[in-house]
Protein backbone atom coordinates (compact mmCIF):
# COMPACT_ATOMS: atom_id res chain seq x y z
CA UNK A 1 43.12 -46.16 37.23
CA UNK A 2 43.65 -48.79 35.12
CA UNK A 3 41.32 -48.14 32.88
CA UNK A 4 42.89 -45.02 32.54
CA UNK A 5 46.09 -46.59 31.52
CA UNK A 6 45.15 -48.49 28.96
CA UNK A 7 43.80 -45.56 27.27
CA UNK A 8 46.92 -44.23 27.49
CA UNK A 9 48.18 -47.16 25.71
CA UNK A 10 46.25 -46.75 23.31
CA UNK A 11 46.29 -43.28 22.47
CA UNK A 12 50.21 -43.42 22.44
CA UNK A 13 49.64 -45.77 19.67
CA UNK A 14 53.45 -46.84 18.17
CA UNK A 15 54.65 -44.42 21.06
CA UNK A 16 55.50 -47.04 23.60
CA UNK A 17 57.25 -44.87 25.99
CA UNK A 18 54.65 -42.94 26.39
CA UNK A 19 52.28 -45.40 27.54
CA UNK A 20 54.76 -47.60 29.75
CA UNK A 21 56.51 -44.04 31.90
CA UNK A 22 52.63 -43.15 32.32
CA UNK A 23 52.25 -46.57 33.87
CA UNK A 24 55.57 -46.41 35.48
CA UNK A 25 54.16 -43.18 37.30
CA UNK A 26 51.66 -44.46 38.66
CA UNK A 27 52.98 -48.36 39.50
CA UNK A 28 56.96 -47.91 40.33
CA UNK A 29 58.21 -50.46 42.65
CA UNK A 30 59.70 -48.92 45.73
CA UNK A 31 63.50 -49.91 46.28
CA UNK A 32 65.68 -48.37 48.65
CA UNK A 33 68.39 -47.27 45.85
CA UNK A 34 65.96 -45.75 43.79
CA UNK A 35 64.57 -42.19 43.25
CA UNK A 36 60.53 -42.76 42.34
CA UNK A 37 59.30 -40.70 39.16
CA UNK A 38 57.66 -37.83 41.79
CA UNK A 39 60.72 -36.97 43.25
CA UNK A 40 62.91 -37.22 40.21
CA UNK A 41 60.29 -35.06 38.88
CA UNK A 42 60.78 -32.57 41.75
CA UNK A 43 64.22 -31.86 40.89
CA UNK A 44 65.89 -35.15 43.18
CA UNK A 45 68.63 -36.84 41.37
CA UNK A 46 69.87 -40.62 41.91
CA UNK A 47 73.14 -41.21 44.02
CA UNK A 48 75.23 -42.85 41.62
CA UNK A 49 77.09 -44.67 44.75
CA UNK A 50 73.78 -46.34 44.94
CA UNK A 51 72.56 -47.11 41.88
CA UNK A 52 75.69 -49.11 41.45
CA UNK A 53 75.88 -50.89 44.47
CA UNK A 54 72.53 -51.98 43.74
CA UNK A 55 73.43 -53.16 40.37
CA UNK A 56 76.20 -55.31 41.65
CA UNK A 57 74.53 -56.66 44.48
CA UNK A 58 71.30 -57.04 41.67
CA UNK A 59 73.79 -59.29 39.33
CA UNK A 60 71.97 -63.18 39.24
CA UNK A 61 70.49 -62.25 42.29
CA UNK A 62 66.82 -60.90 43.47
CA UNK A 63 65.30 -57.72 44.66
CA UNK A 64 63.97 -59.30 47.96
CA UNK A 65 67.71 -61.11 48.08
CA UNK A 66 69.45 -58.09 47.88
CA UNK A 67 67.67 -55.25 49.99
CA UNK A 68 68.48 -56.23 53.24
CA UNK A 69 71.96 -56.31 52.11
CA UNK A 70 71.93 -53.32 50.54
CA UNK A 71 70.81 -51.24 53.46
CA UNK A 72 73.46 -52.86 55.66
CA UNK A 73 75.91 -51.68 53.13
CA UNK A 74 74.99 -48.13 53.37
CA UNK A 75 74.11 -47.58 56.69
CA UNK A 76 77.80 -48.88 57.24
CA UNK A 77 79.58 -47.54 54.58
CA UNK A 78 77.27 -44.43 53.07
CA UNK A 79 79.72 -43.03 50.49
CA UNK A 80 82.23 -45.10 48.26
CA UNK A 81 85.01 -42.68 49.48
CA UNK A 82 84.06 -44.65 52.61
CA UNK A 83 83.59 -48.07 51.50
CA UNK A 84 87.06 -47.34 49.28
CA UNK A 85 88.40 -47.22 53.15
CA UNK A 86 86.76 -50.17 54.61
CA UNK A 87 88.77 -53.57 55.66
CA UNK A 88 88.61 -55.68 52.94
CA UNK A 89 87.27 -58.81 55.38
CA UNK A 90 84.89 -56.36 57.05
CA UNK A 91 83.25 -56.47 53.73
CA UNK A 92 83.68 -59.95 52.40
CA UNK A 93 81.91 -60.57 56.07
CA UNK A 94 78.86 -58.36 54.85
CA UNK A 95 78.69 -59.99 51.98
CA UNK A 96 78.70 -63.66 53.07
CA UNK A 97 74.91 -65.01 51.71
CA UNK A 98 74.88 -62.93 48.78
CA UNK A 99 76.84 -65.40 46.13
CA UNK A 100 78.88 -64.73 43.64
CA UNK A 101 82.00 -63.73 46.13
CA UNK A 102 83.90 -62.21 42.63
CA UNK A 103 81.81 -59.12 42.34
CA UNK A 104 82.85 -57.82 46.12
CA UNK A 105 86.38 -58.48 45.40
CA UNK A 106 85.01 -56.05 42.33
CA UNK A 107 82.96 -53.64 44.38
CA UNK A 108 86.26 -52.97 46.07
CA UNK A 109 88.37 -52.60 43.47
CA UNK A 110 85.93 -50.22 41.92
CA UNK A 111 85.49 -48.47 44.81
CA UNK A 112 88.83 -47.57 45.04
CA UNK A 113 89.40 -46.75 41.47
CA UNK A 114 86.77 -44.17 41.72
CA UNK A 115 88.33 -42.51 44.90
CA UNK A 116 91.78 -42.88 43.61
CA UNK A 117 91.13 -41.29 40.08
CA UNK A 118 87.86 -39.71 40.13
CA UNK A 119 88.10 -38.08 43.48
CA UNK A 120 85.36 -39.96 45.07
CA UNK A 121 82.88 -39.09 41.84
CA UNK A 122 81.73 -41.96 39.17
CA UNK A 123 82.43 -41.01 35.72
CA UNK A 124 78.85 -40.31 33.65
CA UNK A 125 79.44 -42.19 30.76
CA UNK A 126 78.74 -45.81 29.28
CA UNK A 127 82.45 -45.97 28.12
CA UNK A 128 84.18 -44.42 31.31
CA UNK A 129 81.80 -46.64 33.30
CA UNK A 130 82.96 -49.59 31.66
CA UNK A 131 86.27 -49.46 32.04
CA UNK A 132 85.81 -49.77 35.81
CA UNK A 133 86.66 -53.13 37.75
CA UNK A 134 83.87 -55.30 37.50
CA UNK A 135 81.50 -53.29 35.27
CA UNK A 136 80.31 -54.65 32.50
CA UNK A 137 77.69 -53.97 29.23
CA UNK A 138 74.33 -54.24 31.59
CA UNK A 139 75.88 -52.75 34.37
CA UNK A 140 77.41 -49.66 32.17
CA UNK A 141 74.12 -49.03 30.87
CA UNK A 142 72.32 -48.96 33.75
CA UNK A 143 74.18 -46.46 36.09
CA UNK A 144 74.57 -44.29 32.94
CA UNK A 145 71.01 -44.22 32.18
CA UNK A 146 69.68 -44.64 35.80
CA UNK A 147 72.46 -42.30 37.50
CA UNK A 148 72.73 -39.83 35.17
CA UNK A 149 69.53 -40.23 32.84
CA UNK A 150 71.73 -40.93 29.65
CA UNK A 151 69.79 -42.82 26.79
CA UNK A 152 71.43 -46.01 26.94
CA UNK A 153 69.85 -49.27 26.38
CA UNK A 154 69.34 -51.58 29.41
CA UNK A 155 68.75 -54.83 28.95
CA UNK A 156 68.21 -57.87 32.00
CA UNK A 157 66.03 -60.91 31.64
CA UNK A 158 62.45 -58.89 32.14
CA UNK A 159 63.65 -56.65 29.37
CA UNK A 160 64.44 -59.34 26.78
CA UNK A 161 60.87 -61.05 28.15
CA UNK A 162 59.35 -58.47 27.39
CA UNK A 163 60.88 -57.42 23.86
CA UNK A 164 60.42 -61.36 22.80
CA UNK A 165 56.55 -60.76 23.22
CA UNK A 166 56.18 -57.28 22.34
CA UNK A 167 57.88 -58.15 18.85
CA UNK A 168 56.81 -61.99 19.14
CA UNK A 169 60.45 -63.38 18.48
CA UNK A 170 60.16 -67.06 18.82
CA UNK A 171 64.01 -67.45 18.11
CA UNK A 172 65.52 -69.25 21.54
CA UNK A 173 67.72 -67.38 24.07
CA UNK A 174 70.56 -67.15 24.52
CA UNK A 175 71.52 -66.59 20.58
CA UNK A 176 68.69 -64.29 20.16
CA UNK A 177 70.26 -62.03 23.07
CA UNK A 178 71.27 -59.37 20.34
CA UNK A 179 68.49 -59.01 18.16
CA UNK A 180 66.31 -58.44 21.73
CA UNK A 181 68.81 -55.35 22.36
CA UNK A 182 68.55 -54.49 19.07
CA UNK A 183 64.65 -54.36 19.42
CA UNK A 184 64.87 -52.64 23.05
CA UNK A 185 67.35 -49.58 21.84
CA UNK A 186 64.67 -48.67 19.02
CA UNK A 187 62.03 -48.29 22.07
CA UNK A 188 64.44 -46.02 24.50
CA UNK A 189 63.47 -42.70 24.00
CA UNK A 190 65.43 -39.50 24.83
CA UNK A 191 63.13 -38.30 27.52
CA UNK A 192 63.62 -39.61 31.16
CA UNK A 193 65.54 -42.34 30.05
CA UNK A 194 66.56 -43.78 33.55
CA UNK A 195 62.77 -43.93 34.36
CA UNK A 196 62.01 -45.49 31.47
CA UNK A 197 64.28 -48.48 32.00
CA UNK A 198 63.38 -49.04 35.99
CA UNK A 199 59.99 -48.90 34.25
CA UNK A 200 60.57 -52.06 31.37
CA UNK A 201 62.44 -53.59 34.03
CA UNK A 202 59.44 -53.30 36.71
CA UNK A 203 56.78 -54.16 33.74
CA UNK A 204 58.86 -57.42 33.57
CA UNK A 205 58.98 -57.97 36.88
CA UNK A 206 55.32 -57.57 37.92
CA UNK A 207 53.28 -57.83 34.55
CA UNK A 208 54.99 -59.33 32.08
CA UNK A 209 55.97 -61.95 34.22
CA UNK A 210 57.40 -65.57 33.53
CA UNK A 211 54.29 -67.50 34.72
CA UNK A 212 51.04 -66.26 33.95
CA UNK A 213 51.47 -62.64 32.42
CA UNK A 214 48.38 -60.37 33.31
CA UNK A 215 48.15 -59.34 29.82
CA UNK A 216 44.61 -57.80 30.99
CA UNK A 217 46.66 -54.67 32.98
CA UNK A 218 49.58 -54.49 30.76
CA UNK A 219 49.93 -50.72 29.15
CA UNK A 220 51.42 -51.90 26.12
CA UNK A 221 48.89 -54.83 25.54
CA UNK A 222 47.34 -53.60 22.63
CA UNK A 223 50.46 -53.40 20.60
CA UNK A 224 51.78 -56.67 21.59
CA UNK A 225 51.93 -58.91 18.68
CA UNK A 226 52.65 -62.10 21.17
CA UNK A 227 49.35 -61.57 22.93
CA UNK A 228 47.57 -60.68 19.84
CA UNK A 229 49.03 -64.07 18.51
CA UNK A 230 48.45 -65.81 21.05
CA UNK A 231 52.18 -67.07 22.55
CA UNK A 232 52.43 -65.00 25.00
CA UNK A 233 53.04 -67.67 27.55
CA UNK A 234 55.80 -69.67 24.91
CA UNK A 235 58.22 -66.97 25.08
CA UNK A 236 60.66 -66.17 25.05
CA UNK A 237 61.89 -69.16 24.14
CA UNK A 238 65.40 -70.99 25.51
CA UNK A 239 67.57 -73.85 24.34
CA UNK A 240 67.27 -76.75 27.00
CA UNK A 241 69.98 -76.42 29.61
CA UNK A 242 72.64 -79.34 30.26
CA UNK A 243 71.61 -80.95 33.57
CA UNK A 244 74.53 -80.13 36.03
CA UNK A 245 77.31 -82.38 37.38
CA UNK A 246 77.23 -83.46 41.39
CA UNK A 247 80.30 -82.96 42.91
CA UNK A 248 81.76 -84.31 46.65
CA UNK A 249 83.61 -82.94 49.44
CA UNK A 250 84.58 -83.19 52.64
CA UNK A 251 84.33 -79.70 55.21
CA UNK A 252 86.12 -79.77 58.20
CA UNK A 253 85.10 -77.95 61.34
CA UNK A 254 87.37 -77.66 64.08
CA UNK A 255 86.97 -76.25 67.75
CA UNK A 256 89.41 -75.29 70.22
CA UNK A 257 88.81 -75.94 73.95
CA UNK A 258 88.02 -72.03 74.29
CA UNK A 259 84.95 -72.31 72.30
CA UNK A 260 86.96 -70.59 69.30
CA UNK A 261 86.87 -72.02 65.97
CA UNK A 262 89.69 -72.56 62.76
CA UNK A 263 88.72 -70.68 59.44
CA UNK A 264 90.77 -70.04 56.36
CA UNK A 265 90.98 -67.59 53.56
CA UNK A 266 90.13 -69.46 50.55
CA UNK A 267 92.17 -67.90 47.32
CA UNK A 268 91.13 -64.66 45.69
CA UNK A 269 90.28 -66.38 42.33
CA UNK A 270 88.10 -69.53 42.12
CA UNK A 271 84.39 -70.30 43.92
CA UNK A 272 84.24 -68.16 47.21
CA UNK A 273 87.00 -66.31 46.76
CA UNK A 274 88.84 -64.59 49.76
CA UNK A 275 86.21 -65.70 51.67
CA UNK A 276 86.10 -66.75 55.04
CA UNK A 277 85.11 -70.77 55.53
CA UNK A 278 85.92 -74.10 57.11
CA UNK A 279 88.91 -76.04 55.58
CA UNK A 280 87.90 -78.25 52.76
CA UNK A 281 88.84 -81.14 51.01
CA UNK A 282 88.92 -80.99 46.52
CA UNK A 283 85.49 -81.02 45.14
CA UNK A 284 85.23 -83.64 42.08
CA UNK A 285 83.68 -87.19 41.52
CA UNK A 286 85.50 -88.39 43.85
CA UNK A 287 87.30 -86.25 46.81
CA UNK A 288 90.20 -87.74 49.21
CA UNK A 289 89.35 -87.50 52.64
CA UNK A 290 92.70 -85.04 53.70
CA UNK A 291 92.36 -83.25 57.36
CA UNK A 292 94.05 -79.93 57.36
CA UNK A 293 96.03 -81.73 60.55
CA UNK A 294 95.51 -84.67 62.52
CA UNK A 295 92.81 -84.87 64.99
CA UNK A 296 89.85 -87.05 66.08
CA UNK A 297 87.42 -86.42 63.77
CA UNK A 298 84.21 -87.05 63.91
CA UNK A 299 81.79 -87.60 60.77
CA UNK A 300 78.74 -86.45 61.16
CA UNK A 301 75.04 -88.27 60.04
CA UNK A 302 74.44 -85.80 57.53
CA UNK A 303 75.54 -83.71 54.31
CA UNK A 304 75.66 -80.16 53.36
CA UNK A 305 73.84 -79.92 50.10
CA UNK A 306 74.33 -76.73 47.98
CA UNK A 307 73.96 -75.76 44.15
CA UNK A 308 76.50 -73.53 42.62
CA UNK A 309 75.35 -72.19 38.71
CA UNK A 310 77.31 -74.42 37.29
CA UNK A 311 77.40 -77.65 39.70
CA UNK A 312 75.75 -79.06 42.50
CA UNK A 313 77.59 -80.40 45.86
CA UNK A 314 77.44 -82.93 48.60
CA UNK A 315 80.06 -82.50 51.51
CA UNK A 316 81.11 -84.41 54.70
CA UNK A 317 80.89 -82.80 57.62
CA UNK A 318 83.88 -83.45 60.41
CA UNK A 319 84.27 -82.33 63.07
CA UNK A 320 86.88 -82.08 66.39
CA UNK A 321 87.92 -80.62 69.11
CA UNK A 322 91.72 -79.28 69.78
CA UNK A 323 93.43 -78.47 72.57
CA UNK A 324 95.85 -76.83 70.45
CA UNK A 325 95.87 -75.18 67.29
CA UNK A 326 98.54 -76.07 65.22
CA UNK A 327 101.26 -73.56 63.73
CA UNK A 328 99.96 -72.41 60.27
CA UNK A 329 100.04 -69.18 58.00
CA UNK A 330 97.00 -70.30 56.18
CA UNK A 331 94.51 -70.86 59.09
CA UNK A 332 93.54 -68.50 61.66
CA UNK A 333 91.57 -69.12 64.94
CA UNK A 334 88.29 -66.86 65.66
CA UNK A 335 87.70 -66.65 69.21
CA UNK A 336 84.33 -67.45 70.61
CA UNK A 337 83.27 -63.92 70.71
CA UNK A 338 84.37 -63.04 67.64
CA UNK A 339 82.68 -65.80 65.41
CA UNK A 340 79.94 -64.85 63.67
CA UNK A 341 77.94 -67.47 61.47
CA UNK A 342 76.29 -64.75 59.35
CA UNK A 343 80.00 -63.77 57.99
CA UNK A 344 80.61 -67.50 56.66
CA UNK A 345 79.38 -68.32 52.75
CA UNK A 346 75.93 -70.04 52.39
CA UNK A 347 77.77 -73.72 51.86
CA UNK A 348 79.79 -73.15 55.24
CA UNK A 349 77.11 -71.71 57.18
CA UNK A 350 75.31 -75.01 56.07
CA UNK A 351 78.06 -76.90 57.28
CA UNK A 352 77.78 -74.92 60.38
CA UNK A 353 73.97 -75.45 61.20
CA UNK A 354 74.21 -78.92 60.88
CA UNK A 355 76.76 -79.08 63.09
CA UNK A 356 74.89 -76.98 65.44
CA UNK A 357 71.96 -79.21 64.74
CA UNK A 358 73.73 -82.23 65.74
């Protein structure tokens, strides 16, 4: 079979959509939002509720991340006429572990734009799909090509791997972002154009990869001046990355005598945004130790350590018991049978365990 690919390669010659949907055929990854080439084939066409819930939960985050997720999305909210309806904590709660809390604040929003003003349907265009909440150029070109098999350009980080060898562009990322695009719209073709991007995506993702490329099976080798020139494995290329700042905290995780436990709703805007979590003290160089209200705390031996992108953080964990919660319209008390770790962001969770732990 592979043999038989690369002859396919070759034959295509300059036609590199040829080659790459015959190998896409044959090697698709199977995902739970996607259609695979047979069916599509057979007449089945992509939700487009899915293909964009998968793009938003696929945003800086990984296939394997994302799939359980996903499926717990849809099996509990199956249409986004539905998920338009859900509570908006019910879903921040489903979320918790994914990251990046902005884009379900988003997925919300969206959702409710499309069953407000396109009766439950998503528009079918790049431009209609970008003006939605929390849409942008990537995202707008996938759904439209994907969805509704439009010949837009898609473009992630396999993609502009892949164009950087295939063309052998040495200049560095991320200035070099537009001449990569430039170089991957000249390649889409006008025939099953939402295969053939799952299919430079998957060639990215599972030969053309970061570390160790299996040039060998790749069905565009032959035609790939970075393999024929031997720098494959040097690109594409990326200007050094600051090293990122440490920040400090302190979390604070309080009990009542019931077994319940006292969360807050952190602000819509900033990092974990109308999330559920423990109180928390400022994060910088150097935090204040400030209690939400006074109690016997109780430090604990060790700290939560998390990375956000852009910094990384060390918090206290304390901890106490009350026998009374006090009076407060920004804290609210989860009883013991309501609490659920799982619904807490990664960094609370964290603080959780090791209080757990302890």
């Amino acid at each position: 079979m592979v043999k038989q690919l690369r002859e396919v390669g070759v034959k295509a010659g300059k036609d590199t959509s040829v080659a790459l949907l015959a190998w896409y055929d044959a090697n698709a990854r199977v995902m739970p939002w996607r259609v695979s080439p047979q069916d599509r084939a057979a007449g089945v066409r992509p939700d487009p509720y899915r293909i964009w819930l998968s793009e938003v939960m696929l945003q800086q985050t990984t296939v394997a991340a994302v799939t359980g997720y996903f499926q717990r999305f849809v099996s509990r909210w199956p249409t986004v006429m539905v998920l338009a309806d859900a509570d908006d904590g019910d879903v921040m709660g489903e979320w918790a572990g994914l990251g990046y809390y902005a884009r379900a604040r988003n997925l919300l929003k969206c959702a409710r734009v499309v069953s407000g003003a396109y009766d439950g349907q998503f528009p079918d265009t790049y431009g209609q799909l970008l003006g939605l909440p929390g849409i942008g150029p990537y995202t707008a070109a996938a759904i439209a090509a994907i969805a509704f098999d439009h010949p837009e350009t898609v473009v992630d980080g396999n993609v502009e791997r892949v164009m950087a060898r295939l063309f052998n562009i040495s200049e560095p990322l991320p200035a070099v972002k537009p001449a990569l695009k430039t170089k991957a719209a000249s390649l889409t073709p006008k025939t099953r154009p939402g295969d053939y991007a799952q299919a430079v995506m998957d060639l990215g993702a599972t030969v053309c990869t970061v570390h160790k490329p299996a040039c060998g099976r790749c069905p565009l080798g032959d035609g790939c001046a970075a393999r024929c020139a031997g720098t494959a494995m040097d690109l594409p290329r990326r200007v050094a990355k600051k090293p990122k700042p440490t920040r400090h905290g302190f979390v604070y995780l309080a009990q009542g005598t019931a077994g319940g436990w006292v969360l807050e709703r952190r602000p819509d805007k900033g990092l974990l945004g109308g999330m559920l979590g423990w109180p928390t003290s400022e994060w910088n160089e150097s935090p204040r130790d400030t209690p939400p209200f006074p109690a016997d705390w109780v430090t604990l031996p060790e700290q939560v350590r998390h990375t956000f992108t852009h910094f990384h953080l060390f918090l206290t964990v304390r901890f106490a018991v009350l026998s009374k919660i006090p009076p407060s319209a920004t804290f609210t008390l989860t009883r013991k049978h309501q609490f659920r770790p799982s619904d807490l962001p990664t960094v609370m969770r964290k603080a959780y365990d090791l209080w757990h732990a302890s």
